[in-house]
N, C-alpha and C. Protein backbone atom coordinates (compact mmCIF):
# COMPACT_ATOMS: atom_id res chain seq x y z
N UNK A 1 30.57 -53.33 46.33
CA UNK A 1 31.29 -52.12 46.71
C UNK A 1 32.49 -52.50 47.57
N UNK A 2 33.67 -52.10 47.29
CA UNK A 2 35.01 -51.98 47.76
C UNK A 2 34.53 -51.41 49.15
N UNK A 3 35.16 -51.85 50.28
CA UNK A 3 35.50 -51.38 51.79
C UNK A 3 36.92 -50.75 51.28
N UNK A 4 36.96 -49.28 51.52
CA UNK A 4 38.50 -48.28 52.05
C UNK A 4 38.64 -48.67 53.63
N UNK A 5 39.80 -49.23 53.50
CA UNK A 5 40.21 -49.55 54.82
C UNK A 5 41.70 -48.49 54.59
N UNK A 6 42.17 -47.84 55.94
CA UNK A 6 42.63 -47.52 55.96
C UNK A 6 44.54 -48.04 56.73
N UNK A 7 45.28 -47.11 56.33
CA UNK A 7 46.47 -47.79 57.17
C UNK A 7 46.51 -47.45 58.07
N UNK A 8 47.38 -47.88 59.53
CA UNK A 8 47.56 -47.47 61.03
C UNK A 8 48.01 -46.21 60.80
N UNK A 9 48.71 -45.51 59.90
CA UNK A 9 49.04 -43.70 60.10
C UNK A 9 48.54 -43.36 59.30
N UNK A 10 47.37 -43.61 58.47
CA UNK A 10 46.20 -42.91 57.87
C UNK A 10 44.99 -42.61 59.15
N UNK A 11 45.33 -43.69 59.86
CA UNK A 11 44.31 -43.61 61.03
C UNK A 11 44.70 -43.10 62.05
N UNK A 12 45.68 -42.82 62.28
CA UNK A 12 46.53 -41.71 63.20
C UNK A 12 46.14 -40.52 62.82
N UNK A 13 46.58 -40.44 61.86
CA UNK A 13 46.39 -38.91 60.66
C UNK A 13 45.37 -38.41 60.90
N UNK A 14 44.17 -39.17 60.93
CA UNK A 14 42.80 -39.19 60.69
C UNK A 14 42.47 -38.35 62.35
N UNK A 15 42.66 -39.51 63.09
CA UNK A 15 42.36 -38.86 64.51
C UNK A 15 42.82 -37.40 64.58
N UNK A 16 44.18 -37.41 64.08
CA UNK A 16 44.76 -36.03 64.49
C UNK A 16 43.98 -34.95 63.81
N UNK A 17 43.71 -34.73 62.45
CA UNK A 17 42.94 -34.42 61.73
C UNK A 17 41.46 -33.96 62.55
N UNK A 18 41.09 -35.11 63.10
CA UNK A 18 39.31 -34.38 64.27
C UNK A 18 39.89 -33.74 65.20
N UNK A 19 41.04 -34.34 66.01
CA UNK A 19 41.05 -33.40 66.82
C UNK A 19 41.80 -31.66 66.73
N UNK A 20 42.38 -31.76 65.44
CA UNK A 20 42.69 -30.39 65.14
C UNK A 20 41.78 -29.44 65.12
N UNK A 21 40.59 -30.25 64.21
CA UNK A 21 39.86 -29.27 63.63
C UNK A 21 38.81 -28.74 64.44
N UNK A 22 38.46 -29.56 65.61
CA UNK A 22 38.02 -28.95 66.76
C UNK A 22 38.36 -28.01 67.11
N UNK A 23 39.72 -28.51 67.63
CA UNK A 23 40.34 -27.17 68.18
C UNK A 23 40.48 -25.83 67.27
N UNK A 24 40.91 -25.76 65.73
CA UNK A 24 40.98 -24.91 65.39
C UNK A 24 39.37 -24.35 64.71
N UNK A 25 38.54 -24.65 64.87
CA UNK A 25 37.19 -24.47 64.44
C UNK A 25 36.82 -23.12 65.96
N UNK A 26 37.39 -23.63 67.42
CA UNK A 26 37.01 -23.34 68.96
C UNK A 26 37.87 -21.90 68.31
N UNK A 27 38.73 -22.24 68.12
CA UNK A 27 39.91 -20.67 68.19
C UNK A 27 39.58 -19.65 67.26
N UNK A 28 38.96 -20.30 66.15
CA UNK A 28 38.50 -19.51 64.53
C UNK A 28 37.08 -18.24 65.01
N UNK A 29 36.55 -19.01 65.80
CA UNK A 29 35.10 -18.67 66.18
C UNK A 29 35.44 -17.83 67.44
N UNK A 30 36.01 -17.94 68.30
CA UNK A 30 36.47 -17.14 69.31
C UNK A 30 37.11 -15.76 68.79
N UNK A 31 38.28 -15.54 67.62
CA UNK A 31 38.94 -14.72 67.17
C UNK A 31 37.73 -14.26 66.20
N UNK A 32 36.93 -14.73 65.80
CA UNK A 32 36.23 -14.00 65.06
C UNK A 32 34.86 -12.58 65.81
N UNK A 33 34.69 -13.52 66.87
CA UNK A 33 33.66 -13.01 67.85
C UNK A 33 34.66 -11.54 68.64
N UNK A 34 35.81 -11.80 68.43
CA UNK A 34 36.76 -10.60 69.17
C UNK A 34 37.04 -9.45 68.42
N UNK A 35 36.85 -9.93 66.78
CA UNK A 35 37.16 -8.79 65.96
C UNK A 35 35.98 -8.69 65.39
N UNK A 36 34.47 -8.98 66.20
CA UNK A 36 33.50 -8.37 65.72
C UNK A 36 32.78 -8.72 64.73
N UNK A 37 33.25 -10.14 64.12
CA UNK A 37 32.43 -10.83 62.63
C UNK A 37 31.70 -12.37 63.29
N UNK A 38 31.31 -12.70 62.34
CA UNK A 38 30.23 -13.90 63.23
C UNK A 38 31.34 -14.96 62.50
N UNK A 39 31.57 -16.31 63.29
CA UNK A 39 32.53 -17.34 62.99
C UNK A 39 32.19 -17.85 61.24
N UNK A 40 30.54 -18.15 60.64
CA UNK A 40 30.15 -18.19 59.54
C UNK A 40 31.03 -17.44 58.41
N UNK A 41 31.48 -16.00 58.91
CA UNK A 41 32.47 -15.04 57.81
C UNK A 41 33.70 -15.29 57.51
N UNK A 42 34.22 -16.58 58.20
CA UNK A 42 35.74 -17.06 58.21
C UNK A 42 35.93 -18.17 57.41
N UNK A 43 36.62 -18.46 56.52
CA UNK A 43 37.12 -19.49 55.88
C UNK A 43 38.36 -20.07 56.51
N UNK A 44 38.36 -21.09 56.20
CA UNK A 44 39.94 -21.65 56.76
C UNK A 44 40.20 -22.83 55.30
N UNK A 45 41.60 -22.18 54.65
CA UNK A 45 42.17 -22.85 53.60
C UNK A 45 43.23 -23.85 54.21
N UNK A 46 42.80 -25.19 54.02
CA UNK A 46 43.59 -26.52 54.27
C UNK A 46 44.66 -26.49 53.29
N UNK A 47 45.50 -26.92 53.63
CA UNK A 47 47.06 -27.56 52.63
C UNK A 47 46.57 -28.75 52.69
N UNK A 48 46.90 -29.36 51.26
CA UNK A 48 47.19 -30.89 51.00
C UNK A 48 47.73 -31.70 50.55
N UNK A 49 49.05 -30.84 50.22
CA UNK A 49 50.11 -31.32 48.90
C UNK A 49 50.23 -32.73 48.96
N UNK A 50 50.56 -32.80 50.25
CA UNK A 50 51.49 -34.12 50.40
C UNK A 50 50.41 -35.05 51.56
N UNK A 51 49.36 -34.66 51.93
CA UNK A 51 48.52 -35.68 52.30
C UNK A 51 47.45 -36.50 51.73
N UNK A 52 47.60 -37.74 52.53
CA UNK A 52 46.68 -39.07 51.22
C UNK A 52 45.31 -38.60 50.95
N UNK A 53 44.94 -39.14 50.09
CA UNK A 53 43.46 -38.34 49.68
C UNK A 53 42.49 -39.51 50.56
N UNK A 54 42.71 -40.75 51.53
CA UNK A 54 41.69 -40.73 52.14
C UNK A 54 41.82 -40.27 53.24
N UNK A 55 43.00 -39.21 53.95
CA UNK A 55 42.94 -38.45 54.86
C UNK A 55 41.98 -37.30 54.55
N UNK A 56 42.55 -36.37 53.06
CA UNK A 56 41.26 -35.51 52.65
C UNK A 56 40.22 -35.81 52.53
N UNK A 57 39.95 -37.24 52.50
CA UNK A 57 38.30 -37.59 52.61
C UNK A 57 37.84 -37.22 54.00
N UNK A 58 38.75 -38.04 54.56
CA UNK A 58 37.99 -37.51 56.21
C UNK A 58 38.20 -36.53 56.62
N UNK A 59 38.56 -35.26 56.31
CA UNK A 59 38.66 -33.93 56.40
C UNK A 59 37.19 -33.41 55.74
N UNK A 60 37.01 -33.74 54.51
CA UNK A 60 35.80 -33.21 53.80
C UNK A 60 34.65 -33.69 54.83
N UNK A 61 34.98 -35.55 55.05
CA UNK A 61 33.68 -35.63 56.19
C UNK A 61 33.42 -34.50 56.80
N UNK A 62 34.77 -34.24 57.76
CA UNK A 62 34.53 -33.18 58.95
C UNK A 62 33.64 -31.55 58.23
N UNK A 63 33.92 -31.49 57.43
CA UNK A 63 33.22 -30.48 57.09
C UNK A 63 34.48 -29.17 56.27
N UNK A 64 35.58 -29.74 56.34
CA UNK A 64 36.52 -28.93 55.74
C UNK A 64 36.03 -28.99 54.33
N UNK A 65 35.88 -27.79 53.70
CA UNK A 65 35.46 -27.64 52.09
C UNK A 65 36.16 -26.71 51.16
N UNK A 66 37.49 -25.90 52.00
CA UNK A 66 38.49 -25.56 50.95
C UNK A 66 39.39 -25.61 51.21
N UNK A 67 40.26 -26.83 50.22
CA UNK A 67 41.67 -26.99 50.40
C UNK A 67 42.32 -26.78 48.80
C-alpha cells in the first residue's frame, strides 16, 4: 500500500480546514439552538471546485459529507 503524503500547503490547507470546521460546526449549532431547531437539522454544503482531493479527504475525515 502507497503512503499519501502530503505537500507543505496541502498541510496548511489541511490544518486550516480542522480549524474552520470547528469553528463553523460551534456557530452552526449555536444559530441553530437560537432559531429553535436542534444543530442535527442543519446541513452545511462545502465548495470544492478548486481544492485538492486529498484536502477533501481530510474534510470527509472530519466528518464533512456534502460537498
Amino acid at each position: 500500500m502507497t503512503e499519501n503524503r502530503l505537500t507543505e500547503a496541502q498541510a496548511i490547507q489541511c490544518a486550516a480546514v480542522t480549524e474552520n470546521w470547528k469553528q463553523i460546526r460551534a456557530r452552526m449549532a449555536e444559530a441553530a439552538l437560537r432559531s429553535g431547531r436542534q444543530p442535527s437539522e442543519v446541513t452545511l454544503l462545502a465548495a470544492t471546485k478548486t481544492v485538492d482531493p486529498e484536502v477533501i479527504n481530510h474534510a470527509i475525515g472530519l466528518g464533512l459529507t456534502h460537498m
